[in-house]
PDB file of N, CA and C in Angstrom:
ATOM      1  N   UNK A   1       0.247  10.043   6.677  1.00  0.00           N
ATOM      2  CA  UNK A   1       1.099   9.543   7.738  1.00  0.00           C
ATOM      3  C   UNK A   1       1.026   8.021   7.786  1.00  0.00           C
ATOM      4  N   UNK A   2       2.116   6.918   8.499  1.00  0.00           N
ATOM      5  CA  UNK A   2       2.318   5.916   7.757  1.00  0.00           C
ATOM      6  C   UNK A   2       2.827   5.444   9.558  1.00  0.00           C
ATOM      7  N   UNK A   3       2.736   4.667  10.068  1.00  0.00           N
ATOM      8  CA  UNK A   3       2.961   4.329  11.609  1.00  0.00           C
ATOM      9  C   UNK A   3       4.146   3.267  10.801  1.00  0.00           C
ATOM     10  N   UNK A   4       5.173   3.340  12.265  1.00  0.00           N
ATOM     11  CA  UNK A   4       6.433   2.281  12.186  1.00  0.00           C
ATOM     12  C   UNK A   4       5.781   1.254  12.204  1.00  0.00           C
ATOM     13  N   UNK A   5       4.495   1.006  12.383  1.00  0.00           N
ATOM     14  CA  UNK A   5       3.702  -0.844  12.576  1.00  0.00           C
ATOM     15  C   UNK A   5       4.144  -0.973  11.034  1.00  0.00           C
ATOM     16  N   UNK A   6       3.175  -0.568  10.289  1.00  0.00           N
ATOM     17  CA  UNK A   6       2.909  -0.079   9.266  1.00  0.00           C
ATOM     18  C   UNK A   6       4.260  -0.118   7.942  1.00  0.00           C
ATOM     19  N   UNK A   7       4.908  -0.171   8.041  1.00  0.00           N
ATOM     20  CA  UNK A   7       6.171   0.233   7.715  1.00  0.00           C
ATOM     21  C   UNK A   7       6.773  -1.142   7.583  1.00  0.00           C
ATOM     22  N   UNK A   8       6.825  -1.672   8.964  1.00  0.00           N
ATOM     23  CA  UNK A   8       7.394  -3.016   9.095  1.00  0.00           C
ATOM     24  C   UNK A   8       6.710  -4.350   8.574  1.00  0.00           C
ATOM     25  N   UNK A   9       5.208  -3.989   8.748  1.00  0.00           N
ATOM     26  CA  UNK A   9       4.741  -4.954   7.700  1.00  0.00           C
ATOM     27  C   UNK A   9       4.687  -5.351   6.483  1.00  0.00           C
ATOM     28  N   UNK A  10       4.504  -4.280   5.852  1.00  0.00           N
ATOM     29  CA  UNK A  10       5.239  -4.115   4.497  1.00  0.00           C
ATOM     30  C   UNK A  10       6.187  -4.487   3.865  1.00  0.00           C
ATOM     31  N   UNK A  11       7.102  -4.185   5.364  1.00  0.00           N
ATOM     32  CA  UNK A  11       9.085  -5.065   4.569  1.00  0.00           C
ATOM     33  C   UNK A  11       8.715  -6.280   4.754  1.00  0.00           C
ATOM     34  N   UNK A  12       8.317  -6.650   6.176  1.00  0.00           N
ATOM     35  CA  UNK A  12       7.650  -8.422   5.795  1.00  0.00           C
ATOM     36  C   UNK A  12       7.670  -9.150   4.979  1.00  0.00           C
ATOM     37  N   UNK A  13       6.668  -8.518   4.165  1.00  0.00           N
ATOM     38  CA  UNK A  13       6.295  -9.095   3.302  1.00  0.00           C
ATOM     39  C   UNK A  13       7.270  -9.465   1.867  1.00  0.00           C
ATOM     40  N   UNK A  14       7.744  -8.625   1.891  1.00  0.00           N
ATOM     41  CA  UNK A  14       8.958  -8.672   0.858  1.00  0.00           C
ATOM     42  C   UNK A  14      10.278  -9.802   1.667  1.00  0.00           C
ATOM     43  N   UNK A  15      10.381  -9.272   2.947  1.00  0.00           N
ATOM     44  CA  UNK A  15      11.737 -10.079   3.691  1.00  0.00           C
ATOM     45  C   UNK A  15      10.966 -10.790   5.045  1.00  0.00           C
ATOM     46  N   UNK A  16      10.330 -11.558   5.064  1.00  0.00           N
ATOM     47  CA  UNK A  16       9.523 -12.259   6.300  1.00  0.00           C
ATOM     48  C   UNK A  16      10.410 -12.811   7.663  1.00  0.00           C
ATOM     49  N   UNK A  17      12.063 -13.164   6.919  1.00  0.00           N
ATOM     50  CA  UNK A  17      12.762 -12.894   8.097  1.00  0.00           C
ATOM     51  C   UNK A  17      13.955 -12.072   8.573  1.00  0.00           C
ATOM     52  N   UNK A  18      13.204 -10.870   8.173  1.00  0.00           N
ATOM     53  CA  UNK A  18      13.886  -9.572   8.584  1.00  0.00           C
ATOM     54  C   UNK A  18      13.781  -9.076   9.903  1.00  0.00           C
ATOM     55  N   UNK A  19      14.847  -8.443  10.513  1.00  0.00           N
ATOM     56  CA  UNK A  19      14.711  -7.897  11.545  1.00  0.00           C
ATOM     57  C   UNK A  19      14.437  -6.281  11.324  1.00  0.00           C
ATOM     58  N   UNK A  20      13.316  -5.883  11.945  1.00  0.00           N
ATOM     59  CA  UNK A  20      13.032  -3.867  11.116  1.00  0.00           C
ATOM     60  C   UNK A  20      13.468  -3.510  12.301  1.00  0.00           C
ATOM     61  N   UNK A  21      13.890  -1.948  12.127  1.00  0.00           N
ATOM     62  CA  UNK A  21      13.569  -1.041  13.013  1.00  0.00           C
ATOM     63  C   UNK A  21      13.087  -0.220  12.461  1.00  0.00           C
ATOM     64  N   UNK A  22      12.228   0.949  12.893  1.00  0.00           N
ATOM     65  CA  UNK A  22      11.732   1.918  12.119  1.00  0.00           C
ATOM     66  C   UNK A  22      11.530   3.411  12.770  1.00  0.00           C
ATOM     67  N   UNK A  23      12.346   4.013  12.585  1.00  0.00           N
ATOM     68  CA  UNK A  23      12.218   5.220  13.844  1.00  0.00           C
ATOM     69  C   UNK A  23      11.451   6.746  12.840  1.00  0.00           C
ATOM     70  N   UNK A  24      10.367   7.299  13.720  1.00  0.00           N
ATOM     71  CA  UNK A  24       9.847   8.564  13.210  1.00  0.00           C
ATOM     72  C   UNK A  24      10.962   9.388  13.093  1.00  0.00           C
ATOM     73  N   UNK A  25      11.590   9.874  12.121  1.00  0.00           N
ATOM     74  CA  UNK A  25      12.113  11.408  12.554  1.00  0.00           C
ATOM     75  C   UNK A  25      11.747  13.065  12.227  1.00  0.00           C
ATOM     76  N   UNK A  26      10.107  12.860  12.560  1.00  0.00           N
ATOM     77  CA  UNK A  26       9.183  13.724  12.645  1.00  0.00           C
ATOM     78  C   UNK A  26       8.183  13.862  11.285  1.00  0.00           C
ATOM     79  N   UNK A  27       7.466  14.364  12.153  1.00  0.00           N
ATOM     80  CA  UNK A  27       5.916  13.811  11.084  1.00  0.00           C
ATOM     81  C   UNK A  27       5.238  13.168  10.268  1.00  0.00           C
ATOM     82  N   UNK A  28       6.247  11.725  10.699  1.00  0.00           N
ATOM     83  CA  UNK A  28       5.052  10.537   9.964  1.00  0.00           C
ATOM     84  C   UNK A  28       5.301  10.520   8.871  1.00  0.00           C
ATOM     85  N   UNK A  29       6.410  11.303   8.165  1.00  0.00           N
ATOM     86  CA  UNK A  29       6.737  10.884   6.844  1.00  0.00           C
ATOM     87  C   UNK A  29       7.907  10.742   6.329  1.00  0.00           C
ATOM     88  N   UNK A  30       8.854  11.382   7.475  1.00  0.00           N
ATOM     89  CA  UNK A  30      10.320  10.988   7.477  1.00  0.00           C
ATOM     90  C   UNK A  30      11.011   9.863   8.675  1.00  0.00           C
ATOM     91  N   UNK A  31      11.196   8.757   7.649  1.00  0.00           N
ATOM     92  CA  UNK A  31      11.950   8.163   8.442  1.00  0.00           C
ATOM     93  C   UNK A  31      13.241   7.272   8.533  1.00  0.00           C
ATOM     94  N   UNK A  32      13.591   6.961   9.553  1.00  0.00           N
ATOM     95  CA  UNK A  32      14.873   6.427   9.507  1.00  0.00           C
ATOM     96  C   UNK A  32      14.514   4.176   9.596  1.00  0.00           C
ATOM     97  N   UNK A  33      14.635   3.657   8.867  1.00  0.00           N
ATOM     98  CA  UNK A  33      14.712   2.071   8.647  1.00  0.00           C
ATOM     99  C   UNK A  33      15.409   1.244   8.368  1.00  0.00           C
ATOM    100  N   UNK A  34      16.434   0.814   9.827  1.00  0.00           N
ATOM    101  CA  UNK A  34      17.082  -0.615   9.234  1.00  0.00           C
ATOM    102  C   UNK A  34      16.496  -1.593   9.538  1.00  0.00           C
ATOM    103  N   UNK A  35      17.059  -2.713   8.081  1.00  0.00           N
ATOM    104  CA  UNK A  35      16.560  -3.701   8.245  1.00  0.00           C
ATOM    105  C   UNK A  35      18.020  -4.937   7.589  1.00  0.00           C
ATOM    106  N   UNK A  36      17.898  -5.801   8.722  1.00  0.00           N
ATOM    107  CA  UNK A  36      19.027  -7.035   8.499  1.00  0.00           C
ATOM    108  C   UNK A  36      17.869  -7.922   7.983  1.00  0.00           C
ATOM    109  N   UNK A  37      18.772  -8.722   6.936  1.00  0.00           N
ATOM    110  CA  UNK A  37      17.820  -9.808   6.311  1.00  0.00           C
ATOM    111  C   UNK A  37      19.206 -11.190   5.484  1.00  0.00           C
ATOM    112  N   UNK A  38      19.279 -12.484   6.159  1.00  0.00           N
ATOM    113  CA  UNK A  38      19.538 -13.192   5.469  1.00  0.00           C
ATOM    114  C   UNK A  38      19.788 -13.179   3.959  1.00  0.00           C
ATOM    115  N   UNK A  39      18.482 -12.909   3.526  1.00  0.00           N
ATOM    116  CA  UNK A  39      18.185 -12.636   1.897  1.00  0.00           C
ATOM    117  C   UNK A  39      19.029 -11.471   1.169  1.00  0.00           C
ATOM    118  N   UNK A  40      20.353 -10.506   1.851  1.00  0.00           N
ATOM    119  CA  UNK A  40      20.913  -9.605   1.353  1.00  0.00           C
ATOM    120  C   UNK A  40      22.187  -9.873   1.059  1.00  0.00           C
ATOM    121  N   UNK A  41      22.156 -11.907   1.825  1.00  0.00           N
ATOM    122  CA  UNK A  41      23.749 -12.226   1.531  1.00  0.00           C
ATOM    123  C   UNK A  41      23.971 -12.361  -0.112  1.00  0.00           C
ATOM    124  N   UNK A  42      25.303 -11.742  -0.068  1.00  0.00           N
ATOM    125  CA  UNK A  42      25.804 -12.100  -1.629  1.00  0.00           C
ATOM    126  C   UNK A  42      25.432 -10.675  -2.685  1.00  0.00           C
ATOM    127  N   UNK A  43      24.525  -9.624  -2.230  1.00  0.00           N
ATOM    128  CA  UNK A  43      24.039  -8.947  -2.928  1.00  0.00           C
ATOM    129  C   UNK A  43      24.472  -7.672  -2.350  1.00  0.00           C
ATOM    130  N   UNK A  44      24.654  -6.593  -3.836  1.00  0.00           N
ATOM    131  CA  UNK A  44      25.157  -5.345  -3.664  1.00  0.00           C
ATOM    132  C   UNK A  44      24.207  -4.335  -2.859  1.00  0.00           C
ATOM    133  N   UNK A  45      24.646  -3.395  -1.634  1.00  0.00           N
ATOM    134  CA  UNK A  45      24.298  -2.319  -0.727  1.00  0.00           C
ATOM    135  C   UNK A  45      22.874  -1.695  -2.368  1.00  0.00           C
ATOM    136  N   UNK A  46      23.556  -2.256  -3.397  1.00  0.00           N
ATOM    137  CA  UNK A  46      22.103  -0.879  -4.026  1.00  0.00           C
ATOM    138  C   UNK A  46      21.258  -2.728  -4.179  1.00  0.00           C
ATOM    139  N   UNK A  47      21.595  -3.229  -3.992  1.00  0.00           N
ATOM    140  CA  UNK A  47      20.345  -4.465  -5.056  1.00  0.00           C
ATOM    141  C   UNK A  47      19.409  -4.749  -3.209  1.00  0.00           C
ATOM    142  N   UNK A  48      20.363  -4.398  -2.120  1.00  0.00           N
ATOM    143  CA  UNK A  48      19.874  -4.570  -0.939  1.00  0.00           C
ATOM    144  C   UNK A  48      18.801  -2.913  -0.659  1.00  0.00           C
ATOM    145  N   UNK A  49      19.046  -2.380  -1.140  1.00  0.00           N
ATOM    146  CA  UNK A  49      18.019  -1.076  -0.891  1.00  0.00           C
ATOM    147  C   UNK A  49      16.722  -1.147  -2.069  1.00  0.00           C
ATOM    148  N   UNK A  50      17.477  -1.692  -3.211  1.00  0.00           N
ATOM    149  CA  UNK A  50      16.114  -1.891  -4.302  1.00  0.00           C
ATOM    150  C   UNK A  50      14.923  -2.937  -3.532  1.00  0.00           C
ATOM    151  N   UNK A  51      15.402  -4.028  -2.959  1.00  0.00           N
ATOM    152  CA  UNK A  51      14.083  -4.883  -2.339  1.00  0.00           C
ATOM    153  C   UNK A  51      13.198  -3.925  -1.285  1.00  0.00           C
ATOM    154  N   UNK A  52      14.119  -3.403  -0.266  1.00  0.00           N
ATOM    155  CA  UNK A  52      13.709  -2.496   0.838  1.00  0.00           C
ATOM    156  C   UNK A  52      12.373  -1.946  -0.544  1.00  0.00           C
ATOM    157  N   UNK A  53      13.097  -0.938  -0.662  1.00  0.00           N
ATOM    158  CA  UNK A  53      12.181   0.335  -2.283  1.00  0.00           C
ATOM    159  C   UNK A  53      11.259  -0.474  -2.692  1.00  0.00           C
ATOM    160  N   UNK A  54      11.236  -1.529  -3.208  1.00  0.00           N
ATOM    161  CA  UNK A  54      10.304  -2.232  -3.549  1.00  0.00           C
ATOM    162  C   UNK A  54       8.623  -2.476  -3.018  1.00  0.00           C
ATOM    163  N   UNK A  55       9.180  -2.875  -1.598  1.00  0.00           N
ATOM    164  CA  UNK A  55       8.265  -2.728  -0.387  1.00  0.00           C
ATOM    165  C   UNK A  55       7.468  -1.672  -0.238  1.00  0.00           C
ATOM    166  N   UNK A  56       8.326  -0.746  -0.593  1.00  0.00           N
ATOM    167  CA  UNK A  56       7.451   0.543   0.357  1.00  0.00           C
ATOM    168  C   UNK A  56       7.201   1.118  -1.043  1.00  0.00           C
ATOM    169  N   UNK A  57       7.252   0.995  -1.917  1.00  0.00           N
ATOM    170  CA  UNK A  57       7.087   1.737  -3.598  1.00  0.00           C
ATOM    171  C   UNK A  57       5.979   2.497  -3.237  1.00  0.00           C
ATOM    172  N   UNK A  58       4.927   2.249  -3.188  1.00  0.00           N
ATOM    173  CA  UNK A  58       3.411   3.011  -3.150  1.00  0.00           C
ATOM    174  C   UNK A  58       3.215   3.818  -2.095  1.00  0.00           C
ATOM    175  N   UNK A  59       3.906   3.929  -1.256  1.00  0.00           N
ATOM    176  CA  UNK A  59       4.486   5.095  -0.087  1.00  0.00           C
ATOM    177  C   UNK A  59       4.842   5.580  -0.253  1.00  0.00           C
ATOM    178  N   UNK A  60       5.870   5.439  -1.180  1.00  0.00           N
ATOM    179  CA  UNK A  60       7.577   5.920  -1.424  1.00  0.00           C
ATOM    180  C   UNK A  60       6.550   7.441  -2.581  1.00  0.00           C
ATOM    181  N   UNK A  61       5.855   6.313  -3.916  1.00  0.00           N
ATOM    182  CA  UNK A  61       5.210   6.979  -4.807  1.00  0.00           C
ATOM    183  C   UNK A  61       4.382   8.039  -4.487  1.00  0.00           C
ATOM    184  N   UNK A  62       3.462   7.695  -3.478  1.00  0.00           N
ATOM    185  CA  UNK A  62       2.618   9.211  -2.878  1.00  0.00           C
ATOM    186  C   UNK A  62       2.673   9.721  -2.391  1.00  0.00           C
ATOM    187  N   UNK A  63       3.936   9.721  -1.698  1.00  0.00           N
ATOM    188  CA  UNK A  63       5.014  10.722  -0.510  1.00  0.00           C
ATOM    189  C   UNK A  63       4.074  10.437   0.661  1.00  0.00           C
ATOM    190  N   UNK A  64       3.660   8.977   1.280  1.00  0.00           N
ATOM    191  CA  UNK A  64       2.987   8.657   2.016  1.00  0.00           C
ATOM    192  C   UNK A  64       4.687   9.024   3.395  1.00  0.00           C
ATOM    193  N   UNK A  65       5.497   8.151   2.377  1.00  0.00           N
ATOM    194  CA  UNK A  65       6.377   8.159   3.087  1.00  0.00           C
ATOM    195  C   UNK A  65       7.393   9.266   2.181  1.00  0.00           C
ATOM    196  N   UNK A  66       7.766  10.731   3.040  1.00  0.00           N
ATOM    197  CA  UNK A  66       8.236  11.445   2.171  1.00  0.00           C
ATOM    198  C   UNK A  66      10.029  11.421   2.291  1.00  0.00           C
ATOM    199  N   UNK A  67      11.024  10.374   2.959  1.00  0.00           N
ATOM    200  CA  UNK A  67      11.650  10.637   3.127  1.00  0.00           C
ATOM    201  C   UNK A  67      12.420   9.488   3.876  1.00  0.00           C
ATOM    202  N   UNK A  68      13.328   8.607   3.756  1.00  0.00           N
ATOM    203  CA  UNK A  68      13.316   7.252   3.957  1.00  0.00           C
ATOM    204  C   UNK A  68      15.044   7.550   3.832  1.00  0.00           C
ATOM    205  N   UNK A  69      15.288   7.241   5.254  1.00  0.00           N
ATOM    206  CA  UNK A  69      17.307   6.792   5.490  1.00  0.00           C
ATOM    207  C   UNK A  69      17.331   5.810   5.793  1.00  0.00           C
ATOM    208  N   UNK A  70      17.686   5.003   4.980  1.00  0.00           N
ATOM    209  CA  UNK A  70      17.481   3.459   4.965  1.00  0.00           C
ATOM    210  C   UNK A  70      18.989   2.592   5.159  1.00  0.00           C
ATOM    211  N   UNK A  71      19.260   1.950   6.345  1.00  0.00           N
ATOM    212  CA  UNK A  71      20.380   0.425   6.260  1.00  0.00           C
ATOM    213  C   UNK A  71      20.021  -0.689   6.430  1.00  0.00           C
ATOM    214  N   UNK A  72      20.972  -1.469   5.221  1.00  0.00           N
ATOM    215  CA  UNK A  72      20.880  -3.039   5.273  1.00  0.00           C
ATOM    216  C   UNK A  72      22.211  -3.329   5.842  1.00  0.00           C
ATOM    217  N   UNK A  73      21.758  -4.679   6.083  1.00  0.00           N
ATOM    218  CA  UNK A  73      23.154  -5.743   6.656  1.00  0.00           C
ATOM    219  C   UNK A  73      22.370  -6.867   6.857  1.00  0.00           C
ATOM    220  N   UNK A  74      23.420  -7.945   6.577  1.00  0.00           N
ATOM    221  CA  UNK A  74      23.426  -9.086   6.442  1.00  0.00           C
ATOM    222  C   UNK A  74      23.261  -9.204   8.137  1.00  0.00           C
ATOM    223  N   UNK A  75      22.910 -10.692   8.671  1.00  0.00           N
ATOM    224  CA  UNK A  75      23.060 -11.098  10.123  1.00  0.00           C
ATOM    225  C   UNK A  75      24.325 -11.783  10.512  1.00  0.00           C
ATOM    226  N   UNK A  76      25.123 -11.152  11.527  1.00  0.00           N
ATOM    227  CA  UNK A  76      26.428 -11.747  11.988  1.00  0.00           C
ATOM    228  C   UNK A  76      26.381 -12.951  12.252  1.00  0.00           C
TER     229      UNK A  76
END
């Protein structure tokens, strides 16, 4: 199990001025995460989910996190 703290620090680190949200949608291993980030201007919906993926890879890899509905967007 993997806490929304947890989750968001991670994208941090990859996007430091990202805005996360991170919602459980039951048992700590499915969840729902948007995240707006400056850094997605100019770049394709998949090259904007590969950074997200990136982040969480070793979650993603041990089914820490088994299940991830993920949106990007740029900031209005």
């Amino acid at each position: 199990m993997i806490t929304p703290q947890e989750v968001t620090l991670l994208i941090k680190q990859s996007l430091p001025d990202a805005l996360i949200d991170v919602k459980d949608l039951g048992g700590g291993d499915h969840l729902e995460v948007n995240v707006v980030s400056a850094r997605f201007s100019g770049l394709s919906l998949v090259q904007q989910h590969q950074i997200v993926y990136g982040a969480l890879k070793n979650e993603l890899k041990t089914e820490i996190i088994h299940a991830l509905a993920l949106k990007t967007s740029t900031p209005n």
